[in-house]
Protein backbone atom coordinates (compact mmCIF):
# COMPACT_ATOMS: atom_id res chain seq x y z
CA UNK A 1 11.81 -86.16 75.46
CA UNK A 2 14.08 -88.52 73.66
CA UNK A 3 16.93 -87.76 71.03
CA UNK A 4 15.56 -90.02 68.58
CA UNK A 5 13.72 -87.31 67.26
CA UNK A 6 16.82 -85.25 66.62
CA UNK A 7 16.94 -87.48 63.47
CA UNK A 8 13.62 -87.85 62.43
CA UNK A 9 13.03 -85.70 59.54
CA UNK A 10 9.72 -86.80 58.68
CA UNK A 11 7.64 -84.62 61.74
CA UNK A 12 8.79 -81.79 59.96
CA UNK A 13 6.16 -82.53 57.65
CA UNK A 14 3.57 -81.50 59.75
CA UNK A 15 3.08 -77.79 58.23
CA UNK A 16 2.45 -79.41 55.31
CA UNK A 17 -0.64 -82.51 56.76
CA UNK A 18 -1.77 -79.20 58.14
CA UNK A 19 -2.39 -77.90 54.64
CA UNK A 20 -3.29 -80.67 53.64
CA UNK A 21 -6.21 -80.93 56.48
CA UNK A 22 -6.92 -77.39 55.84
CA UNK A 23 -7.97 -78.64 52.72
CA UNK A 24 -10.27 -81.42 53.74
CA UNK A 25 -12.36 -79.75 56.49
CA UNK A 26 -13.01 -77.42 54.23
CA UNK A 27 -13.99 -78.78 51.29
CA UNK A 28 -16.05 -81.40 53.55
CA UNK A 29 -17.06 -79.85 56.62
CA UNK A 30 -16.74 -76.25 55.59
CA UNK A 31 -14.73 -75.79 59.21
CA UNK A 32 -11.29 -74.22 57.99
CA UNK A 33 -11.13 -72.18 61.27
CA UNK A 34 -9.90 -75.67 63.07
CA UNK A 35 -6.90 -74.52 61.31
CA UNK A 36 -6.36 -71.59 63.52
CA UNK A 37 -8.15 -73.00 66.37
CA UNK A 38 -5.23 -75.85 66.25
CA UNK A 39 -2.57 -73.00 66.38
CA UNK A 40 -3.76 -70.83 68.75
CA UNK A 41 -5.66 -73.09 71.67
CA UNK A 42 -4.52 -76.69 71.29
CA UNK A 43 -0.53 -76.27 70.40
CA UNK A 44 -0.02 -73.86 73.15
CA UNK A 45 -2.46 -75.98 75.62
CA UNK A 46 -0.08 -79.49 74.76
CA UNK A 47 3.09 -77.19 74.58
CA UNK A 48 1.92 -76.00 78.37
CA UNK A 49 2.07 -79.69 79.83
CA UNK A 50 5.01 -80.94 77.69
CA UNK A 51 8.36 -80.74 79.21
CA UNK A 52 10.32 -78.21 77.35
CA UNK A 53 12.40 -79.11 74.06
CA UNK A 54 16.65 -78.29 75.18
CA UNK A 55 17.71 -80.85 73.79
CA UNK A 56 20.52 -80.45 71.32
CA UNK A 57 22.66 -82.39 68.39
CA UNK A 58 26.37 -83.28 69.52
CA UNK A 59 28.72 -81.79 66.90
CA UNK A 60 29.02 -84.73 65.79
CA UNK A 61 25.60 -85.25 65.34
CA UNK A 62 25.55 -81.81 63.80
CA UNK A 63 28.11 -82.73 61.00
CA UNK A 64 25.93 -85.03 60.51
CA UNK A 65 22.72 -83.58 59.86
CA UNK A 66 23.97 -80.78 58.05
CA UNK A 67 25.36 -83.19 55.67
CA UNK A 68 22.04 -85.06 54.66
CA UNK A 69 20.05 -83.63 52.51
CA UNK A 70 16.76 -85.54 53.79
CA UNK A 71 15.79 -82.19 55.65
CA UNK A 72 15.35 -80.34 52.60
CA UNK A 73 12.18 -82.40 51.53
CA UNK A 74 9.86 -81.28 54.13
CA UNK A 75 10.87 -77.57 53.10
CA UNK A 76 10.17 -78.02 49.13
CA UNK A 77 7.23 -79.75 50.04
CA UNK A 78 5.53 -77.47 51.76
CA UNK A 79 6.14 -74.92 49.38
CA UNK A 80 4.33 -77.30 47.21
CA UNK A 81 1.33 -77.20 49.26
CA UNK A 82 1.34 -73.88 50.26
CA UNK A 83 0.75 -72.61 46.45
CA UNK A 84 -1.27 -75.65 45.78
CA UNK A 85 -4.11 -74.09 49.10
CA UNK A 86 -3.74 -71.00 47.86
CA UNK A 87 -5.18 -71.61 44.43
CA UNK A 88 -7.49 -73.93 45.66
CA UNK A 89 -9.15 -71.24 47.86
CA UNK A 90 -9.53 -68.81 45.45
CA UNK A 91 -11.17 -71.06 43.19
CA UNK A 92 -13.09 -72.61 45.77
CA UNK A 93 -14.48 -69.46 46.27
CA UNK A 94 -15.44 -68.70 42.94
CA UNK A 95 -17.48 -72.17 43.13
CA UNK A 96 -19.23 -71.78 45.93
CA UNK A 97 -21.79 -69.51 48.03
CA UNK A 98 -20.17 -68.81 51.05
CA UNK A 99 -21.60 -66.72 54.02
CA UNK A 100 -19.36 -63.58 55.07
CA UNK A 101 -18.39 -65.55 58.30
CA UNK A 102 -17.30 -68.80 56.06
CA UNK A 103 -15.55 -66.34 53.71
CA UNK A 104 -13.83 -64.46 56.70
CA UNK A 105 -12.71 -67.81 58.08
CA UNK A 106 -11.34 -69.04 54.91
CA UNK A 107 -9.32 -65.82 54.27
CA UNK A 108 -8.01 -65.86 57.88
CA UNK A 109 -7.01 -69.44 57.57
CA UNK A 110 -5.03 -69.12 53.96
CA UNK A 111 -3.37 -66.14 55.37
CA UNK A 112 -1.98 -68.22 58.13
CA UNK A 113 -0.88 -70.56 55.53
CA UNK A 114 1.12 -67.78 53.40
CA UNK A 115 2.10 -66.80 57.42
CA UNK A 116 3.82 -70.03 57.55
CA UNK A 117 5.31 -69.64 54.10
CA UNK A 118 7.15 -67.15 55.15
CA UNK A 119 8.77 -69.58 57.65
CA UNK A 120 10.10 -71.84 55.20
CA UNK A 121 10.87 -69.13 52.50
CA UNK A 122 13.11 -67.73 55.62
CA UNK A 123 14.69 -70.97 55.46
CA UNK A 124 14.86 -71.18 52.42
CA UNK A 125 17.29 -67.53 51.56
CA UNK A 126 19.19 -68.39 54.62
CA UNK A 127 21.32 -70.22 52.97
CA UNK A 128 24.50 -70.01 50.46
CA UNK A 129 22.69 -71.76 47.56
CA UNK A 130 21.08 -70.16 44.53
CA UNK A 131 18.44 -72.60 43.90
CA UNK A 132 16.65 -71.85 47.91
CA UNK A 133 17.51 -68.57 47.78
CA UNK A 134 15.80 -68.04 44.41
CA UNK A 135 12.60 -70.66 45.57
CA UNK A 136 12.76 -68.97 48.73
CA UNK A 137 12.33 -65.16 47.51
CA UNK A 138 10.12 -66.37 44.70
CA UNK A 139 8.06 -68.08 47.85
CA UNK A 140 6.90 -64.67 49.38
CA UNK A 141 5.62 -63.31 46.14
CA UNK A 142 2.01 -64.77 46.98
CA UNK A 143 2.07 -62.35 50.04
CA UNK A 144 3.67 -59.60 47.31
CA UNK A 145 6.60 -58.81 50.25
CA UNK A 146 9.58 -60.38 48.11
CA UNK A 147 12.13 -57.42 49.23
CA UNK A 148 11.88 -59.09 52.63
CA UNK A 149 14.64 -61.15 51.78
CA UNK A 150 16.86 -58.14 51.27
CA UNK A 151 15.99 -56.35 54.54
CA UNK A 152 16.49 -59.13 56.23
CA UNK A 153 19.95 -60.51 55.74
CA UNK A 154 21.44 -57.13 55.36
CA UNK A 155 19.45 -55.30 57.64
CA UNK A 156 17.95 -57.23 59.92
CA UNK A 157 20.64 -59.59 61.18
CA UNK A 158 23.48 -56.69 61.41
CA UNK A 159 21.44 -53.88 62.99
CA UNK A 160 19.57 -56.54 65.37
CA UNK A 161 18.20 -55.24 68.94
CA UNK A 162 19.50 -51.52 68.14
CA UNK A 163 17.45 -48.47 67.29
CA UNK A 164 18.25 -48.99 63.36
CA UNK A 165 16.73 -51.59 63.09
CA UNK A 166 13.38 -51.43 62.22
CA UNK A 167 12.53 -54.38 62.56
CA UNK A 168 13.30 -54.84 66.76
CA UNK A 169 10.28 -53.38 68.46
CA UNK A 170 11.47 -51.13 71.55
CA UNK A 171 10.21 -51.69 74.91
CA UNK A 172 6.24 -50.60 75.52
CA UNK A 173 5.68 -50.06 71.74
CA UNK A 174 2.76 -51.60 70.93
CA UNK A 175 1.97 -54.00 67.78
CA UNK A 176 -0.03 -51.43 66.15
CA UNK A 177 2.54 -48.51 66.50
CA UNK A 178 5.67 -51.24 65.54
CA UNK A 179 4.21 -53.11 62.37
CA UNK A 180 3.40 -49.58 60.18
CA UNK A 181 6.99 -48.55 61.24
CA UNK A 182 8.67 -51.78 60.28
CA UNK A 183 7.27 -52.06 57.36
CA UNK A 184 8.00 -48.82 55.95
CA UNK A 185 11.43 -48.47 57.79
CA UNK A 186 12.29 -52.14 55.87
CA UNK A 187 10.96 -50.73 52.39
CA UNK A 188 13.24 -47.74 52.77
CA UNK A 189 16.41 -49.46 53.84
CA UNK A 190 16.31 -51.97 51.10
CA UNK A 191 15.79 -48.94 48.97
CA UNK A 192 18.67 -47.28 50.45
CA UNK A 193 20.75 -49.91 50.53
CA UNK A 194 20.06 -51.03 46.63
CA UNK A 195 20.33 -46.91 45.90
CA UNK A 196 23.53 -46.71 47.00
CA UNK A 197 25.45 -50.27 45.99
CA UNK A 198 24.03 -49.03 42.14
CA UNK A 199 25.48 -45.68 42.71
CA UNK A 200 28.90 -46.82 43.49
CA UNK A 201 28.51 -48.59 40.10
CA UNK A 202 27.53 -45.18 38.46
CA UNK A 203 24.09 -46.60 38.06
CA UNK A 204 20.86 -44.81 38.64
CA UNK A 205 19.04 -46.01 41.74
CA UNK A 206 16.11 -46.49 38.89
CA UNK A 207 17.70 -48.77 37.02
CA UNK A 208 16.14 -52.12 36.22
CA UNK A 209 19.50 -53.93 38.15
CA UNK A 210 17.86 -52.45 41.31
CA UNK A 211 16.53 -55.80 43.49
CA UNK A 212 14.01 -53.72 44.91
CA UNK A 213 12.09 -52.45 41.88
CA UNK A 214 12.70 -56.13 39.62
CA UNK A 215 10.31 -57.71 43.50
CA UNK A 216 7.75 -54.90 42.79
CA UNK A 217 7.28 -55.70 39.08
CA UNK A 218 7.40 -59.07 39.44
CA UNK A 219 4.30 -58.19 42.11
CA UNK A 220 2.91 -56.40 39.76
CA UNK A 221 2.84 -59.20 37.21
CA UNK A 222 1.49 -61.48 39.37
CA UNK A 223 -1.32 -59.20 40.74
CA UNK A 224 -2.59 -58.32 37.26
CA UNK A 225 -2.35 -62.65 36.78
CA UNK A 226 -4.51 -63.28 39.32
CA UNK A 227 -7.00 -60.42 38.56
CA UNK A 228 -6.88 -61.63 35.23
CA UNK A 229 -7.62 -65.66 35.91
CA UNK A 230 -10.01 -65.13 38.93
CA UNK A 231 -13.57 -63.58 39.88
CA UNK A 232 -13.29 -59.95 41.51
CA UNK A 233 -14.12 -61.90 44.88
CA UNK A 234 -11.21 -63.83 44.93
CA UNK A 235 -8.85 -61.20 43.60
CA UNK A 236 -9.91 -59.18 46.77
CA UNK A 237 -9.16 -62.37 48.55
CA UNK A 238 -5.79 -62.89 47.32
CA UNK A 239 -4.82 -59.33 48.53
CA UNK A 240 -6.26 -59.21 52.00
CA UNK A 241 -5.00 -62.93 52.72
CA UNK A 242 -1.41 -61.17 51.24
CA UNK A 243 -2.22 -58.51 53.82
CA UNK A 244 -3.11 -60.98 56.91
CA UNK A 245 0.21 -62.89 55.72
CA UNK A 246 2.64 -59.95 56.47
CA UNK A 247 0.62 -58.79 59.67
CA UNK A 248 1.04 -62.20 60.94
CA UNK A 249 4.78 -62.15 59.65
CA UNK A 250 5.65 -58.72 61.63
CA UNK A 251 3.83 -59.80 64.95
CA UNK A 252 6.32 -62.94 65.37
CA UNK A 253 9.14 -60.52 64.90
CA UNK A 254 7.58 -57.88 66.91
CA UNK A 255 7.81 -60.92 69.88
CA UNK A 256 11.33 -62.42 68.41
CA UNK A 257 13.23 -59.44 69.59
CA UNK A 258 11.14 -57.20 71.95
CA UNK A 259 12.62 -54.71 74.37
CA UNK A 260 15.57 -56.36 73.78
CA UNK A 261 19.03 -53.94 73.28
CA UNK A 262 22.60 -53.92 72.95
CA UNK A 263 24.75 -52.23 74.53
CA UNK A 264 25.90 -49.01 72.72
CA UNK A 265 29.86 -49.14 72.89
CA UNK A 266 30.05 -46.01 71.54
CA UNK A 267 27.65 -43.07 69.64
CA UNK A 268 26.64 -44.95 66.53
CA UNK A 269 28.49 -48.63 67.57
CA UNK A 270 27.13 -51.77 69.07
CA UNK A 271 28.57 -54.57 71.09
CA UNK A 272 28.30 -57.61 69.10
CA UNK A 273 25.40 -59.32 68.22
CA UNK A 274 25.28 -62.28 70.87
CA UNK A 275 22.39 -65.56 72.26
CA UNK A 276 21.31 -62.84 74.66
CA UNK A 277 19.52 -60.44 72.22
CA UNK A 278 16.53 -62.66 70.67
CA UNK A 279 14.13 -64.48 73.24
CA UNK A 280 14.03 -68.02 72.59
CA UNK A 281 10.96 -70.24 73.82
CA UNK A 282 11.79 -74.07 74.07
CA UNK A 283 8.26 -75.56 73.52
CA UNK A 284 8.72 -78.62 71.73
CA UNK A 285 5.32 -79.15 69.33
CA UNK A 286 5.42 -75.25 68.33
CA UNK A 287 9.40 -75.75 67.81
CA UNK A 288 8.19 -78.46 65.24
CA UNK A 289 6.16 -76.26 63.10
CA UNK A 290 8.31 -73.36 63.20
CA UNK A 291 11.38 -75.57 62.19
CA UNK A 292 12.83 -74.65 65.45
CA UNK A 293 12.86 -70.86 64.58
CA UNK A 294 12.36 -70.39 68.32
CA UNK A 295 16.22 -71.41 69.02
CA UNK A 296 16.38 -67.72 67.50
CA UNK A 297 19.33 -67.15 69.34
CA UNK A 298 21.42 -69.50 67.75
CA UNK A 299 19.90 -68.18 64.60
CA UNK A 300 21.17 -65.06 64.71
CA UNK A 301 24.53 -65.95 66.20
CA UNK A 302 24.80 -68.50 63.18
CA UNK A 303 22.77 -67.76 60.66
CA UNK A 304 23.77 -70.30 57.85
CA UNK A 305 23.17 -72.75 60.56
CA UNK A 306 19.89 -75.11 58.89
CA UNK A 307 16.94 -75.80 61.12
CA UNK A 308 17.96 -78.86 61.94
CA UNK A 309 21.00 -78.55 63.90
CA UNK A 310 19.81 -75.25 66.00
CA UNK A 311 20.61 -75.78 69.38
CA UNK A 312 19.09 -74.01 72.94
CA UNK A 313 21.28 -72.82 74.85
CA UNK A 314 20.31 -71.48 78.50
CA UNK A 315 22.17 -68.69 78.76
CA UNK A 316 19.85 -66.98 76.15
CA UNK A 317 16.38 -65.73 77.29
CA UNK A 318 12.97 -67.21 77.02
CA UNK A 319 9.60 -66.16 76.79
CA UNK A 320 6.91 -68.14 79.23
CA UNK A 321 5.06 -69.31 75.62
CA UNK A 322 5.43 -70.39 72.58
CA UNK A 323 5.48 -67.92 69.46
CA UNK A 324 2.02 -68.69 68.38
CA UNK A 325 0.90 -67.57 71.56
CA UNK A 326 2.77 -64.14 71.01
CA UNK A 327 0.19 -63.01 68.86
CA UNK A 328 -3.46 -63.26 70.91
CA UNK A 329 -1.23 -61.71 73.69
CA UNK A 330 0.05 -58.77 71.33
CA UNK A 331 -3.04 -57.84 69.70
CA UNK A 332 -3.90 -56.81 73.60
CA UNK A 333 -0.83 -54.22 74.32
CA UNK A 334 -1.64 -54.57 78.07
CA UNK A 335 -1.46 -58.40 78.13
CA UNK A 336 1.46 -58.53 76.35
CA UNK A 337 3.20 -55.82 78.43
CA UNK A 338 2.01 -57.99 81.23
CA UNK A 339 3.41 -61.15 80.51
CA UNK A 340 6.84 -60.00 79.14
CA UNK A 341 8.08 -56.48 80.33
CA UNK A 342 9.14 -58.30 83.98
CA UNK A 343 11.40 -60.29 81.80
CA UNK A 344 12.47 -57.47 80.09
CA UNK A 345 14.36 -55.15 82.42
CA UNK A 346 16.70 -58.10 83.89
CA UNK A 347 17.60 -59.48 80.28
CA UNK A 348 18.82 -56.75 79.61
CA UNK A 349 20.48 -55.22 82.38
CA UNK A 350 21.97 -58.99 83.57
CA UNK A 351 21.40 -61.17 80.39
CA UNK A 352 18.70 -62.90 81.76
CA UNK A 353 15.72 -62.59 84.20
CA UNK A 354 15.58 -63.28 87.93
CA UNK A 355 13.52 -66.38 89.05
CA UNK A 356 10.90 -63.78 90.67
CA UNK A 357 10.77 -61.82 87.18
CA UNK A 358 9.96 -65.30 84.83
CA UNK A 359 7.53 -66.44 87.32
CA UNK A 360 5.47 -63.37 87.16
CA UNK A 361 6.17 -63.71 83.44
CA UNK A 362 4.89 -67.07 83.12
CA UNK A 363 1.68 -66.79 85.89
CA UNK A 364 0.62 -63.90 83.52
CA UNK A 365 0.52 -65.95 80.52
CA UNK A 366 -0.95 -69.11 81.53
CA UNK A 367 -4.10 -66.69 82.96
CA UNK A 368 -4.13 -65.22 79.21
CA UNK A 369 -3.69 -68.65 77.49
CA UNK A 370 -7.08 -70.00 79.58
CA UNK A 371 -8.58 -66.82 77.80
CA UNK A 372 -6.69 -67.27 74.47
CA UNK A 373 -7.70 -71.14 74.11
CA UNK A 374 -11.62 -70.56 75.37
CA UNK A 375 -11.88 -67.74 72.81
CA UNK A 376 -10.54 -69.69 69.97
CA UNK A 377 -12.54 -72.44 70.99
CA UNK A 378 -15.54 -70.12 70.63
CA UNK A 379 -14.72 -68.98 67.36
CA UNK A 380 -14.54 -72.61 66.16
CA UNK A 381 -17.77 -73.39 67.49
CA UNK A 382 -19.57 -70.07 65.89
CA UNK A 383 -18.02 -70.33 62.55
């Protein structure tokens, strides 16, 4: 792994060739589950036999890179293509005869690519200024979960790896019991929180200066646009893609923080939010596409920081895979329990897991990513 790369800001385009290809093999070969079959068996595969991605800037290097505003074009121009698939499949749909398994492959595909919107709309309201925090929010609209934004920079980020937070799953929870309770534990603390900031302006938490309800109308809107402009079909599509979108969204977080606690200093206060309470996994292609999310530590511990200058540091934890491989392994509770409650326990009792603990962590996920990558493979080949 060379530092050259530190400074190339054009393979952060990737996300958006992906689209791009997406695109193509559909349109031509009528194969958009390659999509998804590149995500789930091939990245993890390479990311399995490439050395693992700690390399980080210098702060010099950082001063640097913060300073050039080259990194921001990848960002916009995804958003670009995101909006652009989108619209093409649901008009691609109205012009064509699709079987259900072509139709169920296309849906699952575009809601990976709102998935990945969510990514760069993250990104995007991380920062100070208006114009990505307003592109960003805006961004999320086509998965009609706008209030995200709001949950997560004032909930998210200060109640991290404690019991309010909705958004931290707790040990042995399981997807399906976390992602109902984040979502409507998120919906009520932005309400909450917007309730009582327009009360201390003698406001009523109805009023139309409430964040929360101006997201939902503007969902509104844009539902009753595209039931308006498309057929029925698509319409349906648009929602369940929207659906698939925030699923997708709430697994990665359901893996970004799980099991993971601080310390309670005393009833009702935390220690400090610190690198040790989000897992970070150093695998260099799937750090590419996810704009180095997976340096979450250093996210969370700066969270103005942009993508670019994230840095790994080792005394944070990491999982034995990449993010994209927390998914398969979470839709099967006892898999995931498997390959990530021995690291678990000795995070958080000593920071970080004993070398007996990650290897029984990582044998258990390279068994499941044989399974993961042959099933995918499957999938590609039936549909």
């Amino acid at each position: 792994m060379v530092r050259a790369y530190l400074n190339c800001h054009s393979i952060y385009y990737l996300n958006t060739i992906l689209v791009s290809f997406f695109i193509y093999v559909t349109d031509h070969y009528q194969k958009p589950m390659f999509i998804v079959w590149f995500i789930y068996a091939l990245l993890p595969f390479l990311d399995a036999i490439l050395p693992l991605d700690h390399i980080n800037p210098t702060p010099e290097e950082e001063k640097e890179l913060k300073r050039q505003w080259k990194w921001k074009i990848p960002i916009y121009s995804f958003v670009f293509a995101e909006w652009y698939a989108m619209f093409w499949v649901m008009n691609y749909i109205n012009n064509h005869s699709l079987s259900w398994s072509q139709l169920v492959a296309l849906i699952i595909t575009q809601g990976h690519v709102s998935a990945i919107g969510f990514l760069i709309a993250h990104e995007l309201f991380h920062k100070r200024d208006m114009l990505g925090r307003v592109v960003g929010t805006l961004d999320m609209l086509k998965s009609l979960y706008m209030h995200f934004y709001s949950e997560h920079l004032y909930g998210h980020h200060k109640n991290v790896s404690t019991p309010n937070d909705p958004a931290t799953a707790k040990l042995n929870q399981t997807l399906y019991e976390f992602i109902p309770s984040t979502i409507k534990g998120s919906f009520l603390n932005c309400w909450k929180r917007e309730s009582k900031a327009l009360k201390k302006r003698g406001k009523s938490p109805w009023s139309i200066e409430n964040k929360l309800i101006i997201c939902v109308l503007i969902e509104i809107l844009f539902v009753c646009f595209i039931f308006a402009c498309f057929s029925f079909k698509s319409f349906m599509v648009f929602l369940i893609q929207a659906a698939l979108s925030i699923f997708l969204l709430e697994s990665i977080n359901y893996a970004r923080h799980y099991g993971l606690q601080r310390k309670e200093i005393k009833p009702g206060v935390y220690e400090p939010v610190t690198i040790k309470h989000s897992w970070n996994a150093p695998h260099f292609l799937q750090n590419l596409f996810l704009l180095k999310l997976q340096r979450h530590s250093d996210h969370h511990a700066n969270s103005y920081k942009p993508y670019q200058t994230l840095s790994s540091y080792p005394e944070s934890p990491c999982l034995p895979c990449g993010y994209a491989s927390c998914i398969p392994a979470a839709l099967i509770p006892p898999a995931w329990f498997a390959i990530v409650n021995p690291i678990v326990e000795g995070t958080n009792e000593y920071g970080k897991p004993t070398a007996e603990q990650m290897k029984k962590s990582t044998d258990s996920f390279n068994i499941f990513l044989v399974l993961q990558a042959s099933v995918f493979t499957l999938l590609l080949i039936l549909i």
